[in-house]
Protein backbone atom coordinates (compact mmCIF):
# COMPACT_ATOMS: atom_id res chain seq x y z
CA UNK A 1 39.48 32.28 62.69
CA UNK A 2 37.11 34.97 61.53
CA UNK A 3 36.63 35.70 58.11
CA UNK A 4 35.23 38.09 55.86
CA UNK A 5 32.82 36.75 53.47
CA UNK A 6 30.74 37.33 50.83
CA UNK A 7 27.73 35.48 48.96
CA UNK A 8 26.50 36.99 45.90
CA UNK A 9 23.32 35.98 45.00
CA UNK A 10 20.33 35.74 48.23
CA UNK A 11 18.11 33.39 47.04
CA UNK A 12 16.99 30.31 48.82
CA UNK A 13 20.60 29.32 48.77
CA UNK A 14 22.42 32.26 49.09
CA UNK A 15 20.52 33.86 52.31
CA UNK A 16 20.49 30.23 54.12
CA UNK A 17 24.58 30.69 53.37
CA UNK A 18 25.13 33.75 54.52
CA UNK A 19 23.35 33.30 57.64
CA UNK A 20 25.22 29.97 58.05
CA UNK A 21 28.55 31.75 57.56
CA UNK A 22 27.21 34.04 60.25
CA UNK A 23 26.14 31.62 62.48
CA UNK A 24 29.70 29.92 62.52
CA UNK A 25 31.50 33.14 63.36
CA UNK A 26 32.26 35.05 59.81
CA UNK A 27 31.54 38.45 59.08
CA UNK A 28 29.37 38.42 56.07
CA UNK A 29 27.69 40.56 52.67
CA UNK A 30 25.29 39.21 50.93
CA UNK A 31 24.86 40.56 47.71
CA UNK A 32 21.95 40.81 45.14
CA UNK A 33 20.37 43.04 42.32
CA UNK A 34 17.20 43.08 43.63
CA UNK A 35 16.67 45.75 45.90
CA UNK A 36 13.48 44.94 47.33
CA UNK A 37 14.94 41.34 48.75
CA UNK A 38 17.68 43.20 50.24
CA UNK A 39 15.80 45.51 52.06
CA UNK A 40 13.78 42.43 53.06
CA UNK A 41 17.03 41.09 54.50
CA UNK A 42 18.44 43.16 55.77
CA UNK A 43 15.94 43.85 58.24
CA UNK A 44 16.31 40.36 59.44
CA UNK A 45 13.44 38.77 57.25
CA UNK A 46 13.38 35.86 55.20
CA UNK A 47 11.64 36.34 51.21
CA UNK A 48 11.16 32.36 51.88
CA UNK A 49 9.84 29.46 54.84
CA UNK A 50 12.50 27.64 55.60
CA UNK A 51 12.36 26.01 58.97
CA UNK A 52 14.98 28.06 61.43
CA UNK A 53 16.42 30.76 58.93
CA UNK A 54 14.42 33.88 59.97
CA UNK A 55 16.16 33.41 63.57
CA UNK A 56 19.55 33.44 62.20
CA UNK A 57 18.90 36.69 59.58
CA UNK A 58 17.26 38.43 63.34
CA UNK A 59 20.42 37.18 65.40
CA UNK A 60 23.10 38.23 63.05
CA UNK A 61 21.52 41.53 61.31
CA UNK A 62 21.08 42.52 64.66
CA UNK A 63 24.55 41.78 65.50
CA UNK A 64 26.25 43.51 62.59
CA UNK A 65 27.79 40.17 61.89
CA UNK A 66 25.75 39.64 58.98
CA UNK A 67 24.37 42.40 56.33
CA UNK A 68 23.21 43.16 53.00
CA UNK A 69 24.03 45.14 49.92
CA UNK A 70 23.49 45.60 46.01
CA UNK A 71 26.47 47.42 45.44
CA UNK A 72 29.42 45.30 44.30
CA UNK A 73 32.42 47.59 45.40
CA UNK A 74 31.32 46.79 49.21
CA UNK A 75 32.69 43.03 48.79
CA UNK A 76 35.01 43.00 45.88
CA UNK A 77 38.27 43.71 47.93
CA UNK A 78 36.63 43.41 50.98
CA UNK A 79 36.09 40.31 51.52
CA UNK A 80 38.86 36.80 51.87
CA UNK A 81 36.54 34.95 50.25
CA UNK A 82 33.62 35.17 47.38
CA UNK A 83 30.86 32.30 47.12
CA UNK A 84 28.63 32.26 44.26
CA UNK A 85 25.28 30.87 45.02
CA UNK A 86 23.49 31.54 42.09
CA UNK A 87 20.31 29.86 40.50
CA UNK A 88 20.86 28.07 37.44
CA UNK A 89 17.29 27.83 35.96
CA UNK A 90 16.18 25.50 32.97
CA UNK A 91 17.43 27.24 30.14
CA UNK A 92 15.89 26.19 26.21
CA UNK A 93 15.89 22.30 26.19
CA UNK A 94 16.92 21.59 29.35
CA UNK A 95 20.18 22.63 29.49
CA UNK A 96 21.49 24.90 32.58
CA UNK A 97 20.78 29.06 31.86
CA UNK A 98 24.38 30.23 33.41
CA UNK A 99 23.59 33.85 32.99
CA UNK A 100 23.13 34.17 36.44
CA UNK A 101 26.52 33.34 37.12
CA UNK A 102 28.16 35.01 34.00
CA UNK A 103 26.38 38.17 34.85
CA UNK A 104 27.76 38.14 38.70
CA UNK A 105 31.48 37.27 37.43
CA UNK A 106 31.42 40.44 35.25
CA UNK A 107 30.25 42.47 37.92
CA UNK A 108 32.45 40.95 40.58
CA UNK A 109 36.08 40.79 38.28
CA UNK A 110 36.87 44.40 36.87
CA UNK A 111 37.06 45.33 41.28
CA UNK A 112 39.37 42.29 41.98
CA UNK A 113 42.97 43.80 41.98
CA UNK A 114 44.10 41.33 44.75
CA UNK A 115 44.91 37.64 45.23
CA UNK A 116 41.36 36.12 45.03
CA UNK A 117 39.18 33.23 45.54
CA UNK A 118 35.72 32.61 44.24
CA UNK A 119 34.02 29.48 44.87
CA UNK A 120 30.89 28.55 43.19
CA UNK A 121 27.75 26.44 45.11
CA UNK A 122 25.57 27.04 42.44
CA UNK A 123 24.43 23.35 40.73
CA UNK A 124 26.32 23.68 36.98
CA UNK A 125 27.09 21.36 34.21
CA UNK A 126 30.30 19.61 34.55
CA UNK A 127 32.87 22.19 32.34
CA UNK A 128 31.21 25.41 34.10
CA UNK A 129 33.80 25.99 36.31
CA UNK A 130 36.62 26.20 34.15
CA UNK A 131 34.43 28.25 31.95
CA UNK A 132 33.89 30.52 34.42
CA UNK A 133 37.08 30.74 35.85
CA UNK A 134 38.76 31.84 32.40
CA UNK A 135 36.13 34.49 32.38
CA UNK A 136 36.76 35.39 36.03
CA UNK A 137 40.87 35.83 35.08
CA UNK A 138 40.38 37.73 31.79
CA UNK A 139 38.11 40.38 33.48
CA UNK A 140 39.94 40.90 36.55
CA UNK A 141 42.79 43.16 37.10
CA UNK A 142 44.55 40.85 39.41
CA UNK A 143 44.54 38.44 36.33
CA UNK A 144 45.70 34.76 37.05
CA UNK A 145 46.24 35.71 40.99
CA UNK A 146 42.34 35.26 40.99
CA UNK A 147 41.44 31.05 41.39
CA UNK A 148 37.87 29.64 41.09
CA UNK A 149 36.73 26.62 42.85
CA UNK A 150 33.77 24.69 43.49
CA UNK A 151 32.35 23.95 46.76
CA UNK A 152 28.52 22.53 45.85
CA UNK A 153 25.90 22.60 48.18
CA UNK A 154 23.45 19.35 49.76
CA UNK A 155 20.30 21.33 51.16
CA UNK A 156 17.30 19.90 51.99
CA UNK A 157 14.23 22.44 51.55
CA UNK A 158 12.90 22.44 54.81
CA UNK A 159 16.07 21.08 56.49
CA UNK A 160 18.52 23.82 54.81
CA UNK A 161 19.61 25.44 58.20
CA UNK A 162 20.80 22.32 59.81
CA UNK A 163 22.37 21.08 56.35
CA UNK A 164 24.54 24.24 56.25
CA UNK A 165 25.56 24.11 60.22
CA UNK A 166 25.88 20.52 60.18
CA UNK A 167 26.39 19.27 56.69
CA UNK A 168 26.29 15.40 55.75
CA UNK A 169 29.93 16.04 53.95
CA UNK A 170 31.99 18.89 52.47
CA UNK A 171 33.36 18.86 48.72
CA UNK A 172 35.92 21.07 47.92
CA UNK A 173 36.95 21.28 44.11
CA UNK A 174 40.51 23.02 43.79
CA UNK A 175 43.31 23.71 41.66
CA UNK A 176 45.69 24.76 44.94
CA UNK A 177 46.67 24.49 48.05
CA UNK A 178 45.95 28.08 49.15
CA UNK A 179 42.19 27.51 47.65
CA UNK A 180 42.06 24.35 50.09
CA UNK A 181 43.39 26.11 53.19
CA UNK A 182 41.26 29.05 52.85
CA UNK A 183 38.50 26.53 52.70
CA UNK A 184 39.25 24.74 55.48
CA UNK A 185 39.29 28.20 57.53
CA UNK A 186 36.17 28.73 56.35
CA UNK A 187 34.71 25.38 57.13
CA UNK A 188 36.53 24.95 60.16
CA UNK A 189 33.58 24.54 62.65
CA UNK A 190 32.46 21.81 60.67
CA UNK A 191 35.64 20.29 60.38
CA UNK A 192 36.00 20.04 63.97
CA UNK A 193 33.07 17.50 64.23
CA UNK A 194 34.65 15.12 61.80
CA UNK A 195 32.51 15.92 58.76
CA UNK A 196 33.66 13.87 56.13
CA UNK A 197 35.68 15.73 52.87
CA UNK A 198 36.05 15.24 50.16
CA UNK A 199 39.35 17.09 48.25
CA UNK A 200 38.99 16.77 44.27
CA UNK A 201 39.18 18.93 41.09
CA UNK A 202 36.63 21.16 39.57
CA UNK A 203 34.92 18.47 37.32
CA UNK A 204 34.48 15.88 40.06
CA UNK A 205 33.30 18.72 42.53
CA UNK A 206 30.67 19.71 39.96
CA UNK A 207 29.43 15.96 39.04
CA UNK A 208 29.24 14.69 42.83
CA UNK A 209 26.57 17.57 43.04
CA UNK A 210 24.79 16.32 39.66
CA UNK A 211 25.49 12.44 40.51
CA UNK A 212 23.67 12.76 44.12
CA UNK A 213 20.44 14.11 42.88
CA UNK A 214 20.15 12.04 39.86
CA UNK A 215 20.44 9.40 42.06
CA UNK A 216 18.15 10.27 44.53
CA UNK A 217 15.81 11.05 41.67
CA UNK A 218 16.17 7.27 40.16
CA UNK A 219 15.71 5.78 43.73
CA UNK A 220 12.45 7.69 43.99
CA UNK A 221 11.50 6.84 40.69
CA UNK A 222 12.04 3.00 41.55
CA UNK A 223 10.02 2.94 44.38
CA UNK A 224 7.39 4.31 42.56
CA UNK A 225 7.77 1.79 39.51
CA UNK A 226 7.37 -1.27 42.13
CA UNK A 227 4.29 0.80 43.87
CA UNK A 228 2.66 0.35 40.17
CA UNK A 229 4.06 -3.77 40.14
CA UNK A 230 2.59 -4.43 43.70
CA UNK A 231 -0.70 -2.73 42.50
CA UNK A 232 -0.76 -4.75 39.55
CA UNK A 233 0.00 -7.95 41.65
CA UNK A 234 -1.68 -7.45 45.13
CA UNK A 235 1.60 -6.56 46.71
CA UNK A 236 2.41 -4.06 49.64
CA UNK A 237 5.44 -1.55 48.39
CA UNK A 238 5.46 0.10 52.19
CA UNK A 239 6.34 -3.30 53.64
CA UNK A 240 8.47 -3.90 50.47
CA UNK A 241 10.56 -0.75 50.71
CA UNK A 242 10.73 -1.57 54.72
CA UNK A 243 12.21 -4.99 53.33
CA UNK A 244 14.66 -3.23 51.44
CA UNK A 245 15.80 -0.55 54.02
CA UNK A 246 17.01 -3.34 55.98
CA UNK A 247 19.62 -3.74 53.15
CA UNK A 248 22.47 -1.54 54.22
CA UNK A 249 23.72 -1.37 50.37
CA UNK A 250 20.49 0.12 49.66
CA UNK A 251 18.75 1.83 52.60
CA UNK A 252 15.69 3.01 53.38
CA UNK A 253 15.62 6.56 53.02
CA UNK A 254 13.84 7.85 49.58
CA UNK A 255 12.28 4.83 48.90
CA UNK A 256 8.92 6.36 49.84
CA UNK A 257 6.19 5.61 47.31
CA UNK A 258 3.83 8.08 46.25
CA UNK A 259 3.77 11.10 43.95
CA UNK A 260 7.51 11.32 43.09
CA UNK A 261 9.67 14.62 43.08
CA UNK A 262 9.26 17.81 42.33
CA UNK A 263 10.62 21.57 43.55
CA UNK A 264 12.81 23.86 42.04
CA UNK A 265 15.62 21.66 42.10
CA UNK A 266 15.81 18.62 41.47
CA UNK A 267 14.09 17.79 38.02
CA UNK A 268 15.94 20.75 36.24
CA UNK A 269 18.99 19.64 37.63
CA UNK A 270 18.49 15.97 36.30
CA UNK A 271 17.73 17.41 33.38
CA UNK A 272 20.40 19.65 32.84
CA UNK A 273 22.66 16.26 33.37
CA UNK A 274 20.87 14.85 30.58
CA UNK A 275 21.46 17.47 28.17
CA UNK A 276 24.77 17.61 29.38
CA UNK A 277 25.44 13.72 29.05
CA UNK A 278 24.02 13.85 25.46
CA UNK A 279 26.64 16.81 24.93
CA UNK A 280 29.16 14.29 26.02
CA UNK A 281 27.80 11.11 24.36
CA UNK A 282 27.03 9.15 27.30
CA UNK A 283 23.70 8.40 25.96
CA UNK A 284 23.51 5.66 28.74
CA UNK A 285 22.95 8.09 31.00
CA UNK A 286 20.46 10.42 29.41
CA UNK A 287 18.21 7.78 29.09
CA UNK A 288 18.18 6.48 32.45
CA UNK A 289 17.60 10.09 32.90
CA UNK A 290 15.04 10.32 30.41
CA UNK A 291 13.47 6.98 32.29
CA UNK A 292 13.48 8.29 35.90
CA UNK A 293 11.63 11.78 34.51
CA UNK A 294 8.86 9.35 32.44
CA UNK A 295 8.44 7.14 35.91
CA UNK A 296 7.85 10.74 37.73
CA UNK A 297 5.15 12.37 35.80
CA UNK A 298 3.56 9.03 35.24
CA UNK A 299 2.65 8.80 39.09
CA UNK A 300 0.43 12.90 38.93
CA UNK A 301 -0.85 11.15 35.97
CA UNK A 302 -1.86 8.37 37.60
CA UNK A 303 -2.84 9.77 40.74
CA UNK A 304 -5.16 12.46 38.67
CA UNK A 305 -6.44 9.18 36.72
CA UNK A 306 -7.23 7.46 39.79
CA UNK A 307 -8.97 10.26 41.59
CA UNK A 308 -11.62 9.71 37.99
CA UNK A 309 -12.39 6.28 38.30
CA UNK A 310 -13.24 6.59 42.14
CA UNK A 311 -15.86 9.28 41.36
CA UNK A 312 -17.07 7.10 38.57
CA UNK A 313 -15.33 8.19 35.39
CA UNK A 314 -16.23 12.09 35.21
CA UNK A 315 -14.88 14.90 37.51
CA UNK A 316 -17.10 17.20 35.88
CA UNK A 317 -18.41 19.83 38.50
CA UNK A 318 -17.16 18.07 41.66
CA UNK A 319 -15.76 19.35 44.12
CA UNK A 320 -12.21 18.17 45.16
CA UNK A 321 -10.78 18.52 48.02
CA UNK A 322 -6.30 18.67 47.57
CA UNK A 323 -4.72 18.55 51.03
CA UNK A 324 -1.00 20.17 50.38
CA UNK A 325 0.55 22.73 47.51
CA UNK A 326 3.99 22.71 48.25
CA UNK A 327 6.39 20.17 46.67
CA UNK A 328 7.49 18.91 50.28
CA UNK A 329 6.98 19.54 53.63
CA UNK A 330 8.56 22.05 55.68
CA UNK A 331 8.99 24.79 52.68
CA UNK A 332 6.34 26.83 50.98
CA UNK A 333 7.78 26.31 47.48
CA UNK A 334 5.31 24.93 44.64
CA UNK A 335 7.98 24.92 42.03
CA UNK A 336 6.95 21.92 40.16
CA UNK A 337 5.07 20.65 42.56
CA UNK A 338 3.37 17.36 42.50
CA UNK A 339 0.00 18.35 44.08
CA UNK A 340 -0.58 21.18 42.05
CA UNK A 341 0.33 19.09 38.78
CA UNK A 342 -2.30 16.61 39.78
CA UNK A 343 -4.83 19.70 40.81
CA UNK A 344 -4.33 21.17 37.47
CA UNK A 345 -5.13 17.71 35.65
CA UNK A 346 -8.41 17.46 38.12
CA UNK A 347 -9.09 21.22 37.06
CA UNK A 348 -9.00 20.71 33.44
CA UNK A 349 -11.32 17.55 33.50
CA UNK A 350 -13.90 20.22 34.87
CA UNK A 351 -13.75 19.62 38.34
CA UNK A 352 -13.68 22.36 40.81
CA UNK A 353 -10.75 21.67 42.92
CA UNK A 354 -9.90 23.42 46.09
CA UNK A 355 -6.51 23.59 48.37
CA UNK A 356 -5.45 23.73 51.84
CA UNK A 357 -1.45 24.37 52.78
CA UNK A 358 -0.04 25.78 55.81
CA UNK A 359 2.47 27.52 54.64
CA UNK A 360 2.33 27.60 50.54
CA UNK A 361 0.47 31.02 49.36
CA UNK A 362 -0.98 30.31 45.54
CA UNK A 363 -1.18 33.38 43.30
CA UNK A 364 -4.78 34.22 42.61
CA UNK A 365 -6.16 32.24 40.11
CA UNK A 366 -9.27 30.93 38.28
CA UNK A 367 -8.45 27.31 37.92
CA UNK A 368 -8.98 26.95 41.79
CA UNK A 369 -9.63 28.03 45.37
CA UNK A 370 -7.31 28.04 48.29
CA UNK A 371 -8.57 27.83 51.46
CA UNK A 372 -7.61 28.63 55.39
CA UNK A 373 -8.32 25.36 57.00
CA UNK A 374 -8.49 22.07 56.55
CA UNK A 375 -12.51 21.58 57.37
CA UNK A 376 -12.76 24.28 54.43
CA UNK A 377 -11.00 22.41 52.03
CA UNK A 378 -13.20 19.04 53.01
CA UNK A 379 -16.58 20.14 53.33
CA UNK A 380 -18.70 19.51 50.54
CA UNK A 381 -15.96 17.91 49.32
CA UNK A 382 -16.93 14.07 46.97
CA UNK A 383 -13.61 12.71 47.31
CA UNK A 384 -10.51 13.81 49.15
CA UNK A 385 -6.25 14.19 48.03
CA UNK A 386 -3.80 13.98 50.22
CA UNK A 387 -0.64 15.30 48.30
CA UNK A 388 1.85 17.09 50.68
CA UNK A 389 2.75 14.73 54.24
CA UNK A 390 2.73 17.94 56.40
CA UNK A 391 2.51 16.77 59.64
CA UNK A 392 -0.51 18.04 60.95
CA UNK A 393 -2.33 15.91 58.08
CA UNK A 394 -1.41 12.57 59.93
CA UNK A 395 -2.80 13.79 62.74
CA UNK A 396 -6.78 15.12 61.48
CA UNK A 397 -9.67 13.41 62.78
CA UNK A 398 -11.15 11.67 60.30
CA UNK A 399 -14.52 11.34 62.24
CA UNK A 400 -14.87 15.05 62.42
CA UNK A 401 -14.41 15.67 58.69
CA UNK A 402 -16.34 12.77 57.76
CA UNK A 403 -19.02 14.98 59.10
CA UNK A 404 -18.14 17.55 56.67
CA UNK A 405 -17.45 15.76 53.42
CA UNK A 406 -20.17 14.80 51.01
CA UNK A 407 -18.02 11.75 50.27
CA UNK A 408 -16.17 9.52 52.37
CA UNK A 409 -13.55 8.90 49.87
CA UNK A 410 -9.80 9.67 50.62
CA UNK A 411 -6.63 9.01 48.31
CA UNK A 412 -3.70 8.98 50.16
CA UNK A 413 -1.07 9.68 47.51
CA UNK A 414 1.57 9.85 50.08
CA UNK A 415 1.42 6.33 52.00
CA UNK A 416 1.42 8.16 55.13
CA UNK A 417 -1.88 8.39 56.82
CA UNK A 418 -2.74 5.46 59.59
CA UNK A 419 -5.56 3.88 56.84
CA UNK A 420 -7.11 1.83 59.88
CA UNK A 421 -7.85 4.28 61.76
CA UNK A 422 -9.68 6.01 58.80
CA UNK A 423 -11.43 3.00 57.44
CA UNK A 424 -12.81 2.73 61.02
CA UNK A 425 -14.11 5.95 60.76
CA UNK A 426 -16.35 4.92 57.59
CA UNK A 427 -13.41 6.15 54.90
CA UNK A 428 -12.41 4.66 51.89
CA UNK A 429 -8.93 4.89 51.36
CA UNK A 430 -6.81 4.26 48.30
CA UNK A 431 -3.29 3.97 48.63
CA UNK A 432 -0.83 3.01 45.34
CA UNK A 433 0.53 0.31 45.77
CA UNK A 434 -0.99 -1.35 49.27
CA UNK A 435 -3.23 -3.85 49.54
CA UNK A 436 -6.75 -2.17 51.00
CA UNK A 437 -6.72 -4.60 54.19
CA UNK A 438 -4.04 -3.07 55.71
């Protein structure tokens, strides 16, 4: 069943949605104050890199199935169905800045003079909804007739396409029936391939979101605690985390050592749980929280540390070559990244660092240079970082820029280059937590 749909808000989220909805067969508004993304959009181009998305915005804009607007009377009794796919930045402390979301239910609920539902995506402290939804109800002219629910999103950055197409699971937070059969319509391509779903109220809806990523975070953040224990004690933590993959309780996915997490989402949203746990009085979460986030920045400090003591204590005037800017590959988002935190540290010891990324554009900038190729990045270069496992990194020939560098020296602070191959090529590699023979 077609549908008409709206998403308010066209961020990273929100356009990847509404091309989604598109893609499954909806007709579609996206909506967003900025005028200049619209226009952007609307002529079937995406603000961001995200592996597959531009296609979709082409196919659909094209089509007529999918278009764009900052004018809220377009949707408001237009459409069956409103998401809200709004960012929910760091606010003071830590704690979630909502204003995003406030701002868009006032805009949206004074035009809403019909049965309505709104579901949210955004990532919010658990409460938000029921916040939001009292706001939602004593704006709108339809009054209680309007229902909120929640209906969070799982996207990978650089996998955010196939994770709205083909998602892992769908969690749908309602207070009715109607709210879970309009869903469902939605949904229903999804639901024909036996994704798994989960039905719940608003609080558990919002907290599943919360729960996954400060798990993920924690499993990261363990992984990275044993890379520091087998350094300490000769061990291998590739071979260990293999060892513990095998483990169906635990698994082997994001147990991969290295420099820890970054990106726009996750560490605000762990934080935000904190705050929100400390709110609450479940101090035993906050600082396992608090824990993970230490066990995180430790690993750019040590990594920065590290890079010192293999150019002999003092960075001073060397030149440093950082392979990667964005957080992760397959996006061209530095939010928090982990490879510029570490080229910042390397910058303000005095050395003169310089960056290569294929698809991560840095805002001009004193601190340092960013370069168009790889062989720029490495010649001259006394010791080597590599920082972001784009794919085209394990693949270089580390003959050809041994040629180029002044110094054979390589850190590998994602455990994901073939180390033989470069030692036989007259490289020193350094790898947390592996023993140098292998």
């Amino acid at each position: 069943m077609t549908l008409r749909v709206s998403v308010i808000g066209t961020g990273y989220l929100g356009a990847t949605h509404a091309a989604g909805m598109a893609e499954v067969g909806h007709r579609v508004i996206g909506i967003d104050v900025d005028p200049v993304r619209i226009a952007v959009l609307a002529a079937g181009r995406s603000p961001i890199y995200e592996d597959g998305l531009e296609p979709l915005l082409v196919r659909h804009t094209r089509s007529g199935r999918l278009r764009f607007t900052t004018d809220y009377r377009e949707i408001a009794d237009w459409a069956d169905v409103h998401f809200l796919a709004l960012g929910t930045p760091a606010g003071p402390g830590g704690a979630a800045d909502l204003r995003q979301l406030e701002a868009a239910i006032d805009s949206l609920a004074p035009m809403l003079t019909k049965p309505t539902l709104v579901v949210g995506k955004s990532t919010v402290p658990v409460g938000t909804a029921l916040q939001l939804q009292e706001r939602l109800r004593a704006l709108a002219p339809a009054g209680d007739r309007v229902e909120l629910a929640w209906n969070p999103e799982f996207l990978r950055e650089g996998f955010a396409v196939e994770d709205t197409l083909r998602p892992d699971r769908l969690v749908f937070g309602v207070q009715s029936t109607a709210a879970l059969d309009l869903l469902e319509q939605v949904y229903a391509i999804p639901l024909t391939e036996a994704t798994p779903v989960v039905r719940c109220d608003l609080a558990t809806a919002e907290l599943i979101k919360t729960a996954a990523n400060a798990f993920l975070a924690t499993k990261i953040s363990f992984i990275n605690s044993m890379a520091q224990m087998c350094q300490a004690a000769g061990g291998d933590v590739v071979l260990l985390a293999d060892a513990l993959g095998y483990d169906k309780r635990i698994g082997r996915e994001f147990l991969n050592a290295g420099l820890g997490f970054g990106g726009g989402c996750l560490p605000k949203d762990i934080r935000a749980l904190a705050v929100r746990a400390t709110e609450l009085e479940v101090d035993v979460l906050a600082q396992l929280i608090e824990a993970v986030e230490a066990i995180n920045e430790g690993q750019r400090a040590e990594l920065a540390e590290l890079t010192v003591e293999q150019l002999g204590g003092d960075v001073t005037g060397a030149r440093i070559a950082v392979l990667g800017a964005a957080f992760k590959p397959g996006t061209d988002d530095t939010r928090n990244s982990p490879a510029l935190t570490v080229a910042n540290r390397l910058h303000a010891a005095g050395a003169r660092v310089v960056i290569y990324d294929p698809q991560a554009e840095l805002a001009p900038k004193a601190d340092f240079t960013q370069v168009a190729t790889v062989d720029e990045a490495v010649t001259g270069a006394e010791i080597v970082l590599h920082l972001t496992e784009w794919p085209e990194f394990r693949s270089l020939d580390p003959v050809a820029l041994g040629a180029l560098a002044t110094n054979k020296i390589i850190i590998d602070g994602r455990l994901k280059l073939h180390a033989p191959t470069w030692r036989d090529a007259g490289w020193k590699v350094v790898q947390i937590g592996r023993a140098t023979s292998l």
